[in-house]
C-alpha atoms as a PDB file:
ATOM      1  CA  UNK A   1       8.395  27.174 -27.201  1.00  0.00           C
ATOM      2  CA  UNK A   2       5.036  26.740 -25.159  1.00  0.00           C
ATOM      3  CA  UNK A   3       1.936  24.637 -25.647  1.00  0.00           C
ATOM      4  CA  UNK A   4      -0.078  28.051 -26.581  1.00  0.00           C
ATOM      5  CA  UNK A   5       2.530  29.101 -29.071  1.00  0.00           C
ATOM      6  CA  UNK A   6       2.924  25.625 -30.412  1.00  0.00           C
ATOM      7  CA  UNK A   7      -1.071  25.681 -31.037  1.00  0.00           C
ATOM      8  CA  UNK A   8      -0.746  29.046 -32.510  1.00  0.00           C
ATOM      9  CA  UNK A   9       1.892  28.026 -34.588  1.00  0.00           C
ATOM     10  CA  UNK A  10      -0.369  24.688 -36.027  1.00  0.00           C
ATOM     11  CA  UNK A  11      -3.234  26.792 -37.052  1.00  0.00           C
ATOM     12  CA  UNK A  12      -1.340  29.505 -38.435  1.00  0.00           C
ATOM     13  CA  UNK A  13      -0.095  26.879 -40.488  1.00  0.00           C
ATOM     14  CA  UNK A  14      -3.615  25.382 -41.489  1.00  0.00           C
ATOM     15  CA  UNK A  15      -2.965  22.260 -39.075  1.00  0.00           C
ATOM     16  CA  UNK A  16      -6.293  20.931 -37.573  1.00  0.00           C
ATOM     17  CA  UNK A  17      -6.404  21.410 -33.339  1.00  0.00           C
ATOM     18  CA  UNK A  18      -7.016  17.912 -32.178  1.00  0.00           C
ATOM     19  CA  UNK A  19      -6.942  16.895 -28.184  1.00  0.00           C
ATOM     20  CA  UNK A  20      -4.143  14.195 -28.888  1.00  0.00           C
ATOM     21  CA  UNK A  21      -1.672  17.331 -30.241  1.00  0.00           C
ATOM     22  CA  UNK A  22      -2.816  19.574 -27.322  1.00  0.00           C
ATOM     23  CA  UNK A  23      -1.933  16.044 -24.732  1.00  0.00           C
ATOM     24  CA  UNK A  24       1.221  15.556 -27.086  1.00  0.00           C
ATOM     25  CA  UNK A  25       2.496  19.224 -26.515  1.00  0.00           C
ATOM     26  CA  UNK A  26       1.680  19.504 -22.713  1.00  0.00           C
ATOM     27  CA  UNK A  27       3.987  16.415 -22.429  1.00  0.00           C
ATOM     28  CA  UNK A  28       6.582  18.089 -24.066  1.00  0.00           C
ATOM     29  CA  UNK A  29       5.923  21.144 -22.201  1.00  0.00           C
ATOM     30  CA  UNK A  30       6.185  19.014 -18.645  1.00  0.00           C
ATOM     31  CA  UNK A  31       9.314  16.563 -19.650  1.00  0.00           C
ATOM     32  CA  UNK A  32      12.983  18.897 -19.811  1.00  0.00           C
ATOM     33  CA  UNK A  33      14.569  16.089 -21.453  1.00  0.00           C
ATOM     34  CA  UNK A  34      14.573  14.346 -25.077  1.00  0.00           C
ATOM     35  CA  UNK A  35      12.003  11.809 -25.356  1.00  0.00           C
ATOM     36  CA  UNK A  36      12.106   8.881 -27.877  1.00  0.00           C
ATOM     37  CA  UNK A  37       8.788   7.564 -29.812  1.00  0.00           C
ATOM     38  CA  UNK A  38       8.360   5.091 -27.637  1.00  0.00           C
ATOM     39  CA  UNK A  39       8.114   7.205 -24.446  1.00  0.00           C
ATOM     40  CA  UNK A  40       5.739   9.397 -26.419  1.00  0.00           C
ATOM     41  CA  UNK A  41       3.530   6.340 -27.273  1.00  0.00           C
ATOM     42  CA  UNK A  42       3.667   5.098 -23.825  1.00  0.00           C
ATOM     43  CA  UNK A  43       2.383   8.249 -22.470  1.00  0.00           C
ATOM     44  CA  UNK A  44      -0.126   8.842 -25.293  1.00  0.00           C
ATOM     45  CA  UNK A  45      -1.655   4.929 -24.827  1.00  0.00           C
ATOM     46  CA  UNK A  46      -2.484   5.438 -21.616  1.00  0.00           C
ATOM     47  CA  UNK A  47      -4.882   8.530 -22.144  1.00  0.00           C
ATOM     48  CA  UNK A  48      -5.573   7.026 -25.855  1.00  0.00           C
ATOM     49  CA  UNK A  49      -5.244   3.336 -25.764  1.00  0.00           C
ATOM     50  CA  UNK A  50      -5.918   2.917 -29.641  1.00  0.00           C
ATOM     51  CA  UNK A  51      -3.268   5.643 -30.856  1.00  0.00           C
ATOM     52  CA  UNK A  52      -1.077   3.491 -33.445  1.00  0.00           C
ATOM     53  CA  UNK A  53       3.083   4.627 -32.837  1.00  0.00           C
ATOM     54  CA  UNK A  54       2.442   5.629 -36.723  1.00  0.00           C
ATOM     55  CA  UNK A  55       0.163   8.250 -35.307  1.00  0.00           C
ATOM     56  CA  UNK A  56       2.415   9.409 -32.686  1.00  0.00           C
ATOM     57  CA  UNK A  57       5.518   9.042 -35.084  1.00  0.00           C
ATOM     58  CA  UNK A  58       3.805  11.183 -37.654  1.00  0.00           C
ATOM     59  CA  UNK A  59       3.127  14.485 -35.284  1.00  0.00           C
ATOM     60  CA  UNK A  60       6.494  14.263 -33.784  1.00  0.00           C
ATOM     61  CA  UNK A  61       8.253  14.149 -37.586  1.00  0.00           C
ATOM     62  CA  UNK A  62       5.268  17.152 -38.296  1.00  0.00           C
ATOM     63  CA  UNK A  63       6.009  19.334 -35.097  1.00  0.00           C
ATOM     64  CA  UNK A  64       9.957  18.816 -36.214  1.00  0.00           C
ATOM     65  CA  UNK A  65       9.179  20.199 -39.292  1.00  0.00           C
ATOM     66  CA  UNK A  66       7.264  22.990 -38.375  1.00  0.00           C
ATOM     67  CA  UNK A  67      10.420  23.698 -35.854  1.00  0.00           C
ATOM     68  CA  UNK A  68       7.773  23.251 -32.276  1.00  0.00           C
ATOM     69  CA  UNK A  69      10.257  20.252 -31.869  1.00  0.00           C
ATOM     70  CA  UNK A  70      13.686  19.525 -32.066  1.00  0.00           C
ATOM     71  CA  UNK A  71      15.272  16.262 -32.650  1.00  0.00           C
ATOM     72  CA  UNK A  72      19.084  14.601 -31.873  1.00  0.00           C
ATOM     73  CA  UNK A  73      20.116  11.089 -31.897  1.00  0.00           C
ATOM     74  CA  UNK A  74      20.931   9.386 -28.944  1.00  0.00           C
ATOM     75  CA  UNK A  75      21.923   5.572 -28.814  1.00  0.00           C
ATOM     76  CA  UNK A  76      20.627   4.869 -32.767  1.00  0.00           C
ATOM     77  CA  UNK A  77      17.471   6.689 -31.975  1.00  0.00           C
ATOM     78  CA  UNK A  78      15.617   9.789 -32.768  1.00  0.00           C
ATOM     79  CA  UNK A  79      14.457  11.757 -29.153  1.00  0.00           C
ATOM     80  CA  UNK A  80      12.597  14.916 -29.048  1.00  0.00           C
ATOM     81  CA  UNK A  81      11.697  18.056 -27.165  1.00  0.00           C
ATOM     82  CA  UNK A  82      10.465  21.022 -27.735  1.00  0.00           C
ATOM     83  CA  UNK A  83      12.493  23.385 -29.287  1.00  0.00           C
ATOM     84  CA  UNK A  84      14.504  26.277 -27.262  1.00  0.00           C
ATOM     85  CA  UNK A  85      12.472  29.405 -26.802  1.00  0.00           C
ATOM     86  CA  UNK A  86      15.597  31.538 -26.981  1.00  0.00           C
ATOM     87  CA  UNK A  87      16.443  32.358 -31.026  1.00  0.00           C
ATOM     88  CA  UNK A  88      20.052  32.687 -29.886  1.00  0.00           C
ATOM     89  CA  UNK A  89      22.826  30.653 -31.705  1.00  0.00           C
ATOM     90  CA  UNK A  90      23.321  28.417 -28.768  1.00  0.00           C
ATOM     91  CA  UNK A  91      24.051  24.461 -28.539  1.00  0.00           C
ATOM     92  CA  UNK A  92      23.280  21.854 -25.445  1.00  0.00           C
ATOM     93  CA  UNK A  93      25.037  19.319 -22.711  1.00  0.00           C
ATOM     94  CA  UNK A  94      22.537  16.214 -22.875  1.00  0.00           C
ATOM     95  CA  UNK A  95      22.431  13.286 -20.318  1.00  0.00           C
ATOM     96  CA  UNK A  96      23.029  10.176 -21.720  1.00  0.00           C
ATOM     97  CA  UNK A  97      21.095   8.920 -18.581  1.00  0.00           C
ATOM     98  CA  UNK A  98      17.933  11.152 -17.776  1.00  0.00           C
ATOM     99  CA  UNK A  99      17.922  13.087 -21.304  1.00  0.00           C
ATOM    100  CA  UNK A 100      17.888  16.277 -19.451  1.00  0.00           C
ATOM    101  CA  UNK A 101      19.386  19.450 -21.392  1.00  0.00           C
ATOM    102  CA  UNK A 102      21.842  22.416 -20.665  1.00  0.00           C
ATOM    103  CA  UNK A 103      22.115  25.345 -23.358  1.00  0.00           C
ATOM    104  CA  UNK A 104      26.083  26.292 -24.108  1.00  0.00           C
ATOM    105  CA  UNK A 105      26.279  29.767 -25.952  1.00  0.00           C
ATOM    106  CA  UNK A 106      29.380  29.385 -27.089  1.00  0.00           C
ATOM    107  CA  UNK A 107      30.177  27.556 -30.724  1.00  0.00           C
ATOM    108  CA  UNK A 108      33.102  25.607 -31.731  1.00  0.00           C
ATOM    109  CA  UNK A 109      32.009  26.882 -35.253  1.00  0.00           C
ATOM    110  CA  UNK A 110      33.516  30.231 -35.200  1.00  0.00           C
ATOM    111  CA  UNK A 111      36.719  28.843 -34.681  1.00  0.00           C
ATOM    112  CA  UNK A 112      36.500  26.282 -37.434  1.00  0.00           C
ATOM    113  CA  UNK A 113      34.871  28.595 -39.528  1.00  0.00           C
ATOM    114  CA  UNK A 114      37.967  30.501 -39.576  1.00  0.00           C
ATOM    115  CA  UNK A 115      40.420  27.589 -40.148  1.00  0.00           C
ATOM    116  CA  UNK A 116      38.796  26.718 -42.947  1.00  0.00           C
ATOM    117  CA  UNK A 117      37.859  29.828 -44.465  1.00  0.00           C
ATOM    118  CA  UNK A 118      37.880  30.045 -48.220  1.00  0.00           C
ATOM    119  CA  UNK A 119      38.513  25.951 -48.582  1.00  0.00           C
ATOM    120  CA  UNK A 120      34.884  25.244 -47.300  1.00  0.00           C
ATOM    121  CA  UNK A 121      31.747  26.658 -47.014  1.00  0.00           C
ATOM    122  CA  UNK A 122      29.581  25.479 -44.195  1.00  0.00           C
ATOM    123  CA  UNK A 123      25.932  25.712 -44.718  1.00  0.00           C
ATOM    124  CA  UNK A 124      24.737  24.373 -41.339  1.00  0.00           C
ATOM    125  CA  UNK A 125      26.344  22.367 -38.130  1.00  0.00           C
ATOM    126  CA  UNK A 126      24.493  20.515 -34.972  1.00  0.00           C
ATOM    127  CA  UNK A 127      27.467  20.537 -31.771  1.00  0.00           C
ATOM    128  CA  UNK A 128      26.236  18.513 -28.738  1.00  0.00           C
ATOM    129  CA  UNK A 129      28.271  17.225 -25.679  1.00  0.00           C
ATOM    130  CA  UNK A 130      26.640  14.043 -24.152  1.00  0.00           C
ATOM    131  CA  UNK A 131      27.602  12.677 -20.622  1.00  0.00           C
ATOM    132  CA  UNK A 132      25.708  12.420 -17.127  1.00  0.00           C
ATOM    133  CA  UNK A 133      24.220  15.370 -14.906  1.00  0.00           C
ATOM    134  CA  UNK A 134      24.991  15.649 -11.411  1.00  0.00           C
ATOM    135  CA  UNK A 135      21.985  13.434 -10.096  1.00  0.00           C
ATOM    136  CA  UNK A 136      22.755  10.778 -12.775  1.00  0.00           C
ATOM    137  CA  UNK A 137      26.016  10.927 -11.537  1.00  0.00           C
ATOM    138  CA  UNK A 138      25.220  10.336  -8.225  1.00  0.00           C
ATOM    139  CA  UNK A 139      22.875   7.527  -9.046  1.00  0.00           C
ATOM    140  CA  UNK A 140      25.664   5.626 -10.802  1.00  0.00           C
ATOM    141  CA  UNK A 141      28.395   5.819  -7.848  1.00  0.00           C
ATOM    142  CA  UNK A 142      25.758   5.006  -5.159  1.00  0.00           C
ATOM    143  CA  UNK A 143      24.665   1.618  -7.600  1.00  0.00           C
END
């Protein structure tokens, strides 16, 4: 996903084009990592001082929806960045440190589907593998 096709993508829809989407997407499109609420509001605030977190909270929970974002869970909270432009089955490494994200194509799924076939019948799965990239990793031994 881009900014352009994001845009495309809320008007296609009927969504109104407003500068603080278009601001809200190019951060997306800048930051390779999950971003909470909080960092969105932070950024957002300083180009729109009045913009309420309900504001930014509602957008992020829209562009979810409308699959421009996607969401995990990290530490209790919901982060967010824009979703994969690949349509391939694929799942990610995520630093726990820097939120940065690496695609795996391979899915622990097809094994499990098979080990449980005919007992259960899985209708969706989310597989991510958290731990530190090489630079966090560095940081943490030189501290």
């Amino acid at each position: 996903m881009n900014v352009q096709q994001a845009l495309n993508k809320l008007k296609k829809e009927g969504f109104k084009f407003t500068g603080k989407r278009e601001n809200l997407l190019h951060l997306f499109a800048e930051e390779k990592r999950y971003l909470s609420a909080k960092d969105v509001l932070t950024f957002m605030q300083k180009l729109y001082p009045g913009v309420s977190f309900d504001t930014v909270y509602r957008n992020l929970a829209l562009f979810e929806e409308m699959g421009i974002l996607e969401m995990t869970e990290l530490e209790g909270e919901k982060r967010f960045r824009f979703s994969c432009s690949t349509t391939k089955h694929h799942h990610h490494l995520i630093c726990l440190e820097c939120g940065k994200t690496k695609q795996i194509h391979s899915c622990p799924m097809d094994w499990i589907e098979e080990s449980v076939e005919g007992e259960f019948e899985v209708t969706g799965h989310k597989f991510e593998i958290y731990g530190y990239c090489t630079e966090c990793q560095t940081l943490t031994v030189q501290n």
